[in-house]
N, C-alpha and C. Protein backbone atom coordinates (compact mmCIF):
# COMPACT_ATOMS: atom_id res chain seq x y z
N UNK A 1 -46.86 15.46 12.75
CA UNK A 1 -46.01 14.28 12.80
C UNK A 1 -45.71 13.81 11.38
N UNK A 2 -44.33 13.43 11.03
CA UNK A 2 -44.06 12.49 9.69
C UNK A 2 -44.01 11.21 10.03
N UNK A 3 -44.07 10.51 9.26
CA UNK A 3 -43.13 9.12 9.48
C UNK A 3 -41.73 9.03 8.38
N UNK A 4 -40.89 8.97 9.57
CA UNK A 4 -39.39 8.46 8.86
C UNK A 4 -39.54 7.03 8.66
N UNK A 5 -38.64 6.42 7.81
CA UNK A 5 -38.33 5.44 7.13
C UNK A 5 -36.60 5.25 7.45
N UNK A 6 -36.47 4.07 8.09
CA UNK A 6 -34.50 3.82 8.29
C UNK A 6 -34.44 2.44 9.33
N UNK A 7 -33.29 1.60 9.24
CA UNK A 7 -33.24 0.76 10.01
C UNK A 7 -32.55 0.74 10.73
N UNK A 8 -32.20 -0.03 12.21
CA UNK A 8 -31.49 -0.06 13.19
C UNK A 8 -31.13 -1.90 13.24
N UNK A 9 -29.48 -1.69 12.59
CA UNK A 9 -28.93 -3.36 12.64
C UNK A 9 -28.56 -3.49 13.86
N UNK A 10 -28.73 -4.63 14.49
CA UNK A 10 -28.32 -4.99 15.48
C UNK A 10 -27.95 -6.42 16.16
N UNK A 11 -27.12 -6.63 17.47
CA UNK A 11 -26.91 -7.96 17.26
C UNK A 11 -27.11 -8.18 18.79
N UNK A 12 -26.92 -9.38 19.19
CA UNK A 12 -26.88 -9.63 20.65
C UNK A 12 -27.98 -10.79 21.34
N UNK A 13 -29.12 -11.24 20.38
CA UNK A 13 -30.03 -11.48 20.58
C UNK A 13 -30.10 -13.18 20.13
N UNK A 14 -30.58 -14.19 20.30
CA UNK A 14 -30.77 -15.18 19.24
C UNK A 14 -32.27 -15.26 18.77
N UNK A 15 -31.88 -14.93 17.18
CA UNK A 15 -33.21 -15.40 16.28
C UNK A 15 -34.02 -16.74 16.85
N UNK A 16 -33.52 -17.72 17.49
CA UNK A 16 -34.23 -18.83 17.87
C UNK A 16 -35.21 -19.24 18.91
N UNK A 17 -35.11 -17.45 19.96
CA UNK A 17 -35.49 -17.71 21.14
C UNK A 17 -37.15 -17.67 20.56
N UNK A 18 -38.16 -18.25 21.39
CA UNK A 18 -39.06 -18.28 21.42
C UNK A 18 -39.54 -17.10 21.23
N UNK A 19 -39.22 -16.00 22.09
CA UNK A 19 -39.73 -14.37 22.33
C UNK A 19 -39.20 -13.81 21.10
N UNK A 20 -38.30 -13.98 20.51
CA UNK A 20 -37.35 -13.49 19.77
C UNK A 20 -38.41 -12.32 19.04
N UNK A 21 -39.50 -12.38 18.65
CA UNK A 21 -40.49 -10.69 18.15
C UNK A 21 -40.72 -10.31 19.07
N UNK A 22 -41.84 -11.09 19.74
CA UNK A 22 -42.36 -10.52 20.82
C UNK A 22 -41.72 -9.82 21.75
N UNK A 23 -40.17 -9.51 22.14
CA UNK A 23 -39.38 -9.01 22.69
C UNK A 23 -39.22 -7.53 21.55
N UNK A 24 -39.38 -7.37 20.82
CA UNK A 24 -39.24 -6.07 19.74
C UNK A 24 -40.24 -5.03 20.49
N UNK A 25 -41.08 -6.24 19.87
CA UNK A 25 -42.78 -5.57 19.88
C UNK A 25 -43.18 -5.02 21.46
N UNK A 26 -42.89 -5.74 22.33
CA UNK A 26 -43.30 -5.40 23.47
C UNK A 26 -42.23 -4.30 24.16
N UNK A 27 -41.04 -3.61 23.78
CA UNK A 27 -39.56 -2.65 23.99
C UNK A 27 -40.52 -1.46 22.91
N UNK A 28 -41.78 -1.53 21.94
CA UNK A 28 -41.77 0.00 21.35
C UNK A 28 -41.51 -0.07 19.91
N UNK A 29 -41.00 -1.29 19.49
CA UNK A 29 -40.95 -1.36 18.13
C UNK A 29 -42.26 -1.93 17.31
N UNK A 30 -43.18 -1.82 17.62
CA UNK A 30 -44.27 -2.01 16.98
C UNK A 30 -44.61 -1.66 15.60
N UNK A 31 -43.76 -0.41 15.24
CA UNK A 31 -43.77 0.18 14.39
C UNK A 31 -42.89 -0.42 13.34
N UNK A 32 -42.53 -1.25 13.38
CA UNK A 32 -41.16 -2.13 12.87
C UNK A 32 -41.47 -3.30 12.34
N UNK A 33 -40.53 -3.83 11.41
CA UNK A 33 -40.24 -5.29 11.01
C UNK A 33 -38.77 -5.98 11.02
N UNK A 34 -39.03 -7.22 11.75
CA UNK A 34 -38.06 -7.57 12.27
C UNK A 34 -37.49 -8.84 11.63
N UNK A 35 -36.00 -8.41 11.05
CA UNK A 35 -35.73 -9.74 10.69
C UNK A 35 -34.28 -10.15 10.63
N UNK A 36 -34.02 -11.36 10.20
CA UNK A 36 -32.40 -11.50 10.38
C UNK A 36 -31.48 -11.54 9.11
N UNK A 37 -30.78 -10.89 9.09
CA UNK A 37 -29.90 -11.79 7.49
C UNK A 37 -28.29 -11.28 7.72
N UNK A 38 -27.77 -12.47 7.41
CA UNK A 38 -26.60 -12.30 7.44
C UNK A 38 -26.08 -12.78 8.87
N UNK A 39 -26.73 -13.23 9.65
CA UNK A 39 -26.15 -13.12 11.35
C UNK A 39 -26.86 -11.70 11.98
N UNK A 40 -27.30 -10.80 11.29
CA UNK A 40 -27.79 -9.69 12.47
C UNK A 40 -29.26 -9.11 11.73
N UNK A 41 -29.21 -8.72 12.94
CA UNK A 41 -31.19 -8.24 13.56
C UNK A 41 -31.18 -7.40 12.59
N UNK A 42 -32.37 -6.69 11.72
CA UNK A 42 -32.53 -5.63 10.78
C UNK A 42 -33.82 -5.11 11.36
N UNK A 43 -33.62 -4.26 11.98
CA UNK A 43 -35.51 -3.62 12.60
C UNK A 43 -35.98 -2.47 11.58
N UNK A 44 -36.97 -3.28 10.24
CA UNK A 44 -36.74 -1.51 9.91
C UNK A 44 -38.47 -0.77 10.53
N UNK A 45 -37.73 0.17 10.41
CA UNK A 45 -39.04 1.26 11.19
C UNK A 45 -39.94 2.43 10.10
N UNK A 46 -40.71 2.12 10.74
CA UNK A 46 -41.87 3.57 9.86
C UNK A 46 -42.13 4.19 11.22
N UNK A 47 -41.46 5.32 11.58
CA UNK A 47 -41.70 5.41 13.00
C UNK A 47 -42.51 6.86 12.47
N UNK A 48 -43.31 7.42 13.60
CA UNK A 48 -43.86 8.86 13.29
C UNK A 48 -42.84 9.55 14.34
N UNK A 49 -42.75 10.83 13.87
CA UNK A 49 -42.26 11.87 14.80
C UNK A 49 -42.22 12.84 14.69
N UNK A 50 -41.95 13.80 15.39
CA UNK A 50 -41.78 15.18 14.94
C UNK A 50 -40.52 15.62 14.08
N UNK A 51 -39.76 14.74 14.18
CA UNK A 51 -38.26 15.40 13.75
C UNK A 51 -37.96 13.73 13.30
N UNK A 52 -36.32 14.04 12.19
CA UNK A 52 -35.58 12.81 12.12
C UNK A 52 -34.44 12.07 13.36
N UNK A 53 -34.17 12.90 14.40
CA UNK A 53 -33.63 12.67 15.17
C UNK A 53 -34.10 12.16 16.53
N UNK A 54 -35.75 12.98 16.95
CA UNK A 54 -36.76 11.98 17.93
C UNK A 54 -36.73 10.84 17.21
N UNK A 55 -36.85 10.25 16.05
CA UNK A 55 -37.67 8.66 15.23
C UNK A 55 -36.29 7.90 15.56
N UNK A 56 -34.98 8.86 15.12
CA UNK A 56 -33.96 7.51 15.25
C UNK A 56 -33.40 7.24 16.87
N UNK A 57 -33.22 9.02 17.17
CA UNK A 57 -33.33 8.49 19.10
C UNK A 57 -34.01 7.20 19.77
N UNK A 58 -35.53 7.59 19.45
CA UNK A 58 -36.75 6.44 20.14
C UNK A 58 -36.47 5.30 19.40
N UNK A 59 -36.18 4.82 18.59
CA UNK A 59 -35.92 4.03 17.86
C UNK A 59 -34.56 2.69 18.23
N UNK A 60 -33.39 3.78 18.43
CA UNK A 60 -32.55 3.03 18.91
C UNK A 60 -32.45 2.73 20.99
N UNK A 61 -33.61 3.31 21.48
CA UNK A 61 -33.74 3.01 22.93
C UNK A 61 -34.61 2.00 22.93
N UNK A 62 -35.31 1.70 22.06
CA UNK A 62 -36.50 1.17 21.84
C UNK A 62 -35.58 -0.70 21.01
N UNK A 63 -34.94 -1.14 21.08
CA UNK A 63 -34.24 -1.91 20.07
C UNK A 63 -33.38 -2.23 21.21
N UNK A 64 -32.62 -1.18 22.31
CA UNK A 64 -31.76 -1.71 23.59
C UNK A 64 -32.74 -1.92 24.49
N UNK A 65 -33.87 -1.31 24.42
CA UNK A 65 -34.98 -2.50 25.42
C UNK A 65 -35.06 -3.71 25.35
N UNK A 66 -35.15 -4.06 24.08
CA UNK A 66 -35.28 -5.22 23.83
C UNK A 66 -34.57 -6.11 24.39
N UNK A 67 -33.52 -5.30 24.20
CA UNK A 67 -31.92 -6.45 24.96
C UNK A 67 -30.77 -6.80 23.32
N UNK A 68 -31.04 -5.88 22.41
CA UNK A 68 -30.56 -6.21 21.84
C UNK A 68 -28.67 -5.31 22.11
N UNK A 69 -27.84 -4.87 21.67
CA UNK A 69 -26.76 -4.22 20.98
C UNK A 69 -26.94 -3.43 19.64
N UNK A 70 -27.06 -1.99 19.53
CA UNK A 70 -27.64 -1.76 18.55
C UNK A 70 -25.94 -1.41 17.69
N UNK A 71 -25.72 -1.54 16.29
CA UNK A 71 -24.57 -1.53 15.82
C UNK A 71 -24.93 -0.05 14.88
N UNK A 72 -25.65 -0.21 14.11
CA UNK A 72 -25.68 1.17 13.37
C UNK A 72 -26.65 1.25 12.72
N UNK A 73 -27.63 2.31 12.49
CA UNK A 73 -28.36 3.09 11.71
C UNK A 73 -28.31 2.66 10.11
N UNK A 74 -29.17 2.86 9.58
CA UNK A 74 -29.03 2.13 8.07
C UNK A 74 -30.27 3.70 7.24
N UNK A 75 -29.98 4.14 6.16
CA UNK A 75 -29.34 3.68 5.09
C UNK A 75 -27.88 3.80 5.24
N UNK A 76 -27.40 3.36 4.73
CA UNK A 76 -25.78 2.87 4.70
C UNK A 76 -25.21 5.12 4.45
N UNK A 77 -24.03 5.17 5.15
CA UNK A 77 -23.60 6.83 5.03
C UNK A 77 -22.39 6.42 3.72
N UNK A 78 -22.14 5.29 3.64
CA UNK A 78 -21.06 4.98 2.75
C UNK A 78 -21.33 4.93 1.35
N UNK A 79 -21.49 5.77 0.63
CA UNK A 79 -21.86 5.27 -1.07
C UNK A 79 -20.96 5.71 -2.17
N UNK A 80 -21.42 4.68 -3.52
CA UNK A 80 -20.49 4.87 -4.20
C UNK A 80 -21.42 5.72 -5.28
N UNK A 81 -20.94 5.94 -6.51
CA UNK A 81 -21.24 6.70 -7.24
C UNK A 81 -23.23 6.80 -7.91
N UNK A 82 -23.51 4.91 -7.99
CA UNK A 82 -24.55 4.30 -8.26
C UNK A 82 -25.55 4.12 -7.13
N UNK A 83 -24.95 4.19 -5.86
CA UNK A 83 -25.58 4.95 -5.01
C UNK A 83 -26.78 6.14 -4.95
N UNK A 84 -25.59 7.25 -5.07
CA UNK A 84 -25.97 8.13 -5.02
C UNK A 84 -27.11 8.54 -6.33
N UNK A 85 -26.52 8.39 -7.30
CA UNK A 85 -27.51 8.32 -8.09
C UNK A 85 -29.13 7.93 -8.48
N UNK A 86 -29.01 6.54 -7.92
CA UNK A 86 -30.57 5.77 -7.01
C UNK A 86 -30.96 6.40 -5.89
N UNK A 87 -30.54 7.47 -4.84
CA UNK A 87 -31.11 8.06 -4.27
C UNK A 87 -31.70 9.20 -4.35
N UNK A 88 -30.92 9.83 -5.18
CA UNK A 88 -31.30 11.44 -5.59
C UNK A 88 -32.34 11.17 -7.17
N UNK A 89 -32.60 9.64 -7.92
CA UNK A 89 -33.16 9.86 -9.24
C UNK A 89 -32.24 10.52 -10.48
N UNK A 90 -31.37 10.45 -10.60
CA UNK A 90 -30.15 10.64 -11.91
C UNK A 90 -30.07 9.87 -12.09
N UNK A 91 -29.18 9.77 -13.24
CA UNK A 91 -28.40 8.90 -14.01
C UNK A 91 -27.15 8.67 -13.30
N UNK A 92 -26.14 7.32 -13.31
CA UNK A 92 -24.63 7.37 -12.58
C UNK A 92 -23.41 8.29 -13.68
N UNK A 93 -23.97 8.92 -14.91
CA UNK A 93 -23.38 9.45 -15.59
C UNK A 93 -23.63 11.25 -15.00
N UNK A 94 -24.55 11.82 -14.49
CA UNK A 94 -25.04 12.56 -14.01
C UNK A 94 -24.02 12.96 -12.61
N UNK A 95 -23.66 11.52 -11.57
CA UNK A 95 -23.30 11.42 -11.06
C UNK A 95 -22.24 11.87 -11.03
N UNK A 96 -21.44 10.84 -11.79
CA UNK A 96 -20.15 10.97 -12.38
C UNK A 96 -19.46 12.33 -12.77
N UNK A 97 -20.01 12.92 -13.70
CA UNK A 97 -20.00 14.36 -14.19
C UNK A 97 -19.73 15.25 -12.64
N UNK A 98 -20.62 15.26 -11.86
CA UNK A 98 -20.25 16.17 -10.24
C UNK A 98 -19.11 15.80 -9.99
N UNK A 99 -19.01 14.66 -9.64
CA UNK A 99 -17.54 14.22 -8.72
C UNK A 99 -16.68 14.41 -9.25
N UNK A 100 -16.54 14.64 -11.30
CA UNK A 100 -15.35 15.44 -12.14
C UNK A 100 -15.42 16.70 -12.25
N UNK A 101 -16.06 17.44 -11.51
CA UNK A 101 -16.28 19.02 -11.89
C UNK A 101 -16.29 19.65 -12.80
N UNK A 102 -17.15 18.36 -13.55
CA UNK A 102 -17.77 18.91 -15.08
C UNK A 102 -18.94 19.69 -15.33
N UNK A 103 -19.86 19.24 -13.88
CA UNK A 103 -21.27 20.02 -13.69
C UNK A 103 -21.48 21.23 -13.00
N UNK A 104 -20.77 21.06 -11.92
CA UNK A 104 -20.43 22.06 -10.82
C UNK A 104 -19.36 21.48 -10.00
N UNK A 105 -18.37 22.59 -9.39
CA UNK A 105 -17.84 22.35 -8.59
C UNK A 105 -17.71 21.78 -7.05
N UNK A 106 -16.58 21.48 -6.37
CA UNK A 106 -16.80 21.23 -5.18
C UNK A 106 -17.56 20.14 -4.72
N UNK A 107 -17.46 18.91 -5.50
CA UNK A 107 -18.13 17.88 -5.03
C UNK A 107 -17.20 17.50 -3.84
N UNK A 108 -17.79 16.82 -3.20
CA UNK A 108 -17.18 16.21 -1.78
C UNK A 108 -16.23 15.43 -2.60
N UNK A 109 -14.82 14.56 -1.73
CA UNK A 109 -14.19 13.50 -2.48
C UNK A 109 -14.75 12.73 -1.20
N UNK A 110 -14.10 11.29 -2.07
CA UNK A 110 -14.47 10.20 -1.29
C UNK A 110 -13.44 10.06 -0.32
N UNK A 111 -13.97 9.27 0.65
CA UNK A 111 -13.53 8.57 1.93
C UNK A 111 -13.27 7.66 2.09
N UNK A 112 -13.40 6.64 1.34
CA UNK A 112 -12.73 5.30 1.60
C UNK A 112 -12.59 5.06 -0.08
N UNK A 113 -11.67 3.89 -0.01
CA UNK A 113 -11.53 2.87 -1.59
C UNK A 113 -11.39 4.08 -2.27
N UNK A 114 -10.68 4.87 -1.89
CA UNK A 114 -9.97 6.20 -2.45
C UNK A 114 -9.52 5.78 -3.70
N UNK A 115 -8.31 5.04 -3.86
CA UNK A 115 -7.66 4.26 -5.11
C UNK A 115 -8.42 3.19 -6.06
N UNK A 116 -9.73 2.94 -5.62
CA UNK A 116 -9.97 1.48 -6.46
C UNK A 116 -10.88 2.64 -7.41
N UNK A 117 -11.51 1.53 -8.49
CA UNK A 117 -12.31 1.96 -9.37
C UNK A 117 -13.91 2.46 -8.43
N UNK A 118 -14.38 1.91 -7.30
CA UNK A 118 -15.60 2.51 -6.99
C UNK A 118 -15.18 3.29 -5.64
N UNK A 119 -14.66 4.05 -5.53
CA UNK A 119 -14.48 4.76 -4.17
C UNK A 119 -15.90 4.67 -3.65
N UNK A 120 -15.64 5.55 -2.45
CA UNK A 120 -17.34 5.43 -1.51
C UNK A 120 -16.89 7.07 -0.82
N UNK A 121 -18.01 7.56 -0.85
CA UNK A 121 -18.57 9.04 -0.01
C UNK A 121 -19.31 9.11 1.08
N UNK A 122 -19.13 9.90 1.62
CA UNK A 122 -19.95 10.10 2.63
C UNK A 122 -21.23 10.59 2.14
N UNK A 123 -22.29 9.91 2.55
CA UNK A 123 -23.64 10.50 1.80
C UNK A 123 -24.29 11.31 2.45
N UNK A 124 -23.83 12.06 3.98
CA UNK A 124 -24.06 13.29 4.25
C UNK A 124 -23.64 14.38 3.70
N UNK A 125 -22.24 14.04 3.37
CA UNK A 125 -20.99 15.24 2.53
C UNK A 125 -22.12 15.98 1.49
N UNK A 126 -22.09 14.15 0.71
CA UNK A 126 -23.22 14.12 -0.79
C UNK A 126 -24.41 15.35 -0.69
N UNK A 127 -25.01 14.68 0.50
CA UNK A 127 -26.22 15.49 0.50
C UNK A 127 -26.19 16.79 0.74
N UNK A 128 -25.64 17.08 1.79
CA UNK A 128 -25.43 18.60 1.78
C UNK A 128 -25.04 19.48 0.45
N UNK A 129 -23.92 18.84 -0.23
CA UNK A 129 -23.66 19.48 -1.74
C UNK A 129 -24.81 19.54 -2.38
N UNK A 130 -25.54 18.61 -2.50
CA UNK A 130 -26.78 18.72 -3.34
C UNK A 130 -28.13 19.62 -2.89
N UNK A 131 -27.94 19.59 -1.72
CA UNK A 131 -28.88 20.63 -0.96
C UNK A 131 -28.47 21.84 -1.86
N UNK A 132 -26.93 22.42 -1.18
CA UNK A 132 -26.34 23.82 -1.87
C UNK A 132 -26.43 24.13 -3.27
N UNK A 133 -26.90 22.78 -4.10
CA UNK A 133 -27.15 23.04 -5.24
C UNK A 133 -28.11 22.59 -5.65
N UNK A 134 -29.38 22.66 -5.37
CA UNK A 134 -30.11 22.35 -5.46
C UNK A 134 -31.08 21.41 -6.22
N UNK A 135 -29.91 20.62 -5.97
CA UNK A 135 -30.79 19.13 -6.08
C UNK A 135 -31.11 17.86 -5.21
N UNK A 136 -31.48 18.40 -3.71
CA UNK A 136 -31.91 17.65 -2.39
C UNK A 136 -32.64 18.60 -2.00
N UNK A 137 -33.55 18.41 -1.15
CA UNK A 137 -34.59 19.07 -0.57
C UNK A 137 -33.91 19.23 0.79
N UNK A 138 -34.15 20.33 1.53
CA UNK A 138 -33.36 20.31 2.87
C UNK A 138 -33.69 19.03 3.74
N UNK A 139 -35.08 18.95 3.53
CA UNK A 139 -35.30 17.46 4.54
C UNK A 139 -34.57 16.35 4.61
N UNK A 140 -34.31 16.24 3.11
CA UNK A 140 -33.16 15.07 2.78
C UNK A 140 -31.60 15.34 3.45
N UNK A 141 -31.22 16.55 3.18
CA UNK A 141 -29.72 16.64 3.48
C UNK A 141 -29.72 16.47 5.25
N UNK A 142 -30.93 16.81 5.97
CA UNK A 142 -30.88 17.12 7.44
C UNK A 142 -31.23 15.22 7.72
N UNK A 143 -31.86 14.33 6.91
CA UNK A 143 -32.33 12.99 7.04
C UNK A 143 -30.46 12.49 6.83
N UNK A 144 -29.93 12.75 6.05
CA UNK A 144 -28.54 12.04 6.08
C UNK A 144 -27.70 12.71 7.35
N UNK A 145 -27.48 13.82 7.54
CA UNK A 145 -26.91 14.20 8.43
C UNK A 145 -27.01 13.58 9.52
N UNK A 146 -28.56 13.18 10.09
CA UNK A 146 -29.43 12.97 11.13
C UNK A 146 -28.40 10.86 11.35
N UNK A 147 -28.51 10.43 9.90
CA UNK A 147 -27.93 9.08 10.44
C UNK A 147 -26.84 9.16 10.42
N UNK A 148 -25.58 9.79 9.80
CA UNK A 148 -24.12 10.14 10.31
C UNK A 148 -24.23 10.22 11.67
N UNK A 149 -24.93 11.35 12.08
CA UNK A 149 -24.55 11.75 13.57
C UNK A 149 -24.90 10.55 14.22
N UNK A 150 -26.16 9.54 14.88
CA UNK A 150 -26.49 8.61 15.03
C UNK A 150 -25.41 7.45 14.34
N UNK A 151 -24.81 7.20 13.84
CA UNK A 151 -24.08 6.36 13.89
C UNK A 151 -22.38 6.42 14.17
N UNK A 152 -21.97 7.57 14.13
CA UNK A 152 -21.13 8.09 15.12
C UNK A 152 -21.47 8.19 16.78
N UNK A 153 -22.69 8.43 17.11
CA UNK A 153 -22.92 8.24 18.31
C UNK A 153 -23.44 7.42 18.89
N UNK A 154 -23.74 6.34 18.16
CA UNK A 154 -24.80 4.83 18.50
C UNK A 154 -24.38 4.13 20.27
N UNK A 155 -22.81 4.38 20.41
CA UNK A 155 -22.40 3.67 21.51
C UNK A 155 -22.85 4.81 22.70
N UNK A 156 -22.92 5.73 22.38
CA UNK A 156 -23.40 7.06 23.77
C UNK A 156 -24.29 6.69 24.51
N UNK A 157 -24.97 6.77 25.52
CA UNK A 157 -26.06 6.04 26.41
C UNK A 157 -26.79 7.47 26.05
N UNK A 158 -26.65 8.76 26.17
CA UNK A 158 -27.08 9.47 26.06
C UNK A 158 -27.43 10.20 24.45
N UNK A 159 -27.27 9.23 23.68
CA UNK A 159 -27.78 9.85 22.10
C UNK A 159 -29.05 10.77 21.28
N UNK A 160 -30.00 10.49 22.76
CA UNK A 160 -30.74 11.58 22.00
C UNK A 160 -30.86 13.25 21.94
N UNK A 161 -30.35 13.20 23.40
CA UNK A 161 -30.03 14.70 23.27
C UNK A 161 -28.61 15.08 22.59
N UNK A 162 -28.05 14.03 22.23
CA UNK A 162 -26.43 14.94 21.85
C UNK A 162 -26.45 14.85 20.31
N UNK A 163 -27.47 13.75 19.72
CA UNK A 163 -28.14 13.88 18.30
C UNK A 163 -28.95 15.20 18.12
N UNK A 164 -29.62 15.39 18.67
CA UNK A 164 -30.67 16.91 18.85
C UNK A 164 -29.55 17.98 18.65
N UNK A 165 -28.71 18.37 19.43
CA UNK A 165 -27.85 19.11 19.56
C UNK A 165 -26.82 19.66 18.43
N UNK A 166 -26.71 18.24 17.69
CA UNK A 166 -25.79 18.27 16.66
C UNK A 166 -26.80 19.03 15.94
N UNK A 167 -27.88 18.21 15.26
CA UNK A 167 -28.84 18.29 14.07
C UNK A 167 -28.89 19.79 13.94
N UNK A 168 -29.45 20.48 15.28
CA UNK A 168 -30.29 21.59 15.59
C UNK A 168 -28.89 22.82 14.92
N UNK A 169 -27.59 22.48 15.28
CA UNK A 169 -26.82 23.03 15.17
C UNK A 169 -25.70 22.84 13.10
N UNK A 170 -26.09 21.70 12.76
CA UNK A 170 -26.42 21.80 11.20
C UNK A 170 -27.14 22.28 10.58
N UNK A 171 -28.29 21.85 11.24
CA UNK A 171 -30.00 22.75 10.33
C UNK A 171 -29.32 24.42 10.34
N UNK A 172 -29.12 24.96 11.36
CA UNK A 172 -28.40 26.40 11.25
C UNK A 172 -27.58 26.57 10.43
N UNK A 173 -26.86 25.23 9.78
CA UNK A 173 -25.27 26.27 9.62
C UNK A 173 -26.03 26.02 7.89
N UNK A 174 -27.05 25.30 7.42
CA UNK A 174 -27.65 25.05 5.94
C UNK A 174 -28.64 25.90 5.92
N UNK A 175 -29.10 26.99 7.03
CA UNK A 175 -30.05 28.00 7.17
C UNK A 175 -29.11 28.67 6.75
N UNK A 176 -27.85 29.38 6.94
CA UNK A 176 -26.97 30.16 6.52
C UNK A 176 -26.53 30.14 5.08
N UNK A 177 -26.05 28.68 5.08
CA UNK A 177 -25.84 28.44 3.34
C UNK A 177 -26.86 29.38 2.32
């Protein structure tokens, strides 16, 4: 077993009710800390599991017990350059350099705020590139993949097997890489 590390935002609930933990805690989130900011629920989890996709599966069934609405998976898939950099341990000049194909080629482009000064990436794209070049550990690139898919599929009733499915079927295609 590992323990993953990631949060599940969510809304639906009021911070004021009396139960308002005790409703976490008693749905399976035990493993969790629960709190509010901004207007919505932040559960983050140290969950154990065998895989990254059982922790965020159980995780987000475990959060609609509660009675909550789960909205999306966290760390954020959206990053900008300074991002990425704080995740992987570089410099944002380090950074920078990839996304100009000064270091190596074929960096992912960004996906949103295309035109402004901080565009944003997909930090699965990210990771996988850095896997292929070896600067992510596969665990990492299959841990981002794992919350893309999960937050593309958050509204599915059925997410844990069609998360499994995906993952099982990435992990292959970065076994090939």
């Amino acid at each position: 077993m590992q323990t993953f590390e990631f949060a599940v935002i969510a809304s639906g609930l009021d911070p004021e009710d009396y139960d308002f933990d005790s409703c976490f805690y008693d749905a399976g989130c035990d493993d969790a800390t629960v709190s509010v900011r901004g207007g919505r629920i932040i559960v983050d989890f140290a969950r154990e599991a065998s895989s990254i996709d059982e922790a965020i599966a159980s995780a987000i069934e475990c959060v609609r017990r509660a009675g909550a609405t789960v909205d999306r998976v966290e760390p954020d898939y959206l990053v900008n350059l300074t991002d990425i950099a704080d995740r992987i341990g570089v410099t944002r000049a380090t950074v920078s350099n990839y996304a100009r194909g000064e270091r190596r080629e074929g960096f992912p482009p960004p996906v949103a705020r295309v035109t402004t000064n901080t565009p944003l990436y997909d930090w699965s794209d990210v990771a996988v590139w850095l896997y292929r070049h070896n600067q992510l550990p596969k665990e990492a690139a299959i841990e981002a993949l794992a919350v893309k898919t999960a937050n593309d599929l958050v509204r599915d009733p059925h997410i844990a097997a069609v998360l499994r499915e995906r993952l099982r079927a990435a992990e292959a295609e970065l076994e090939d890489a």
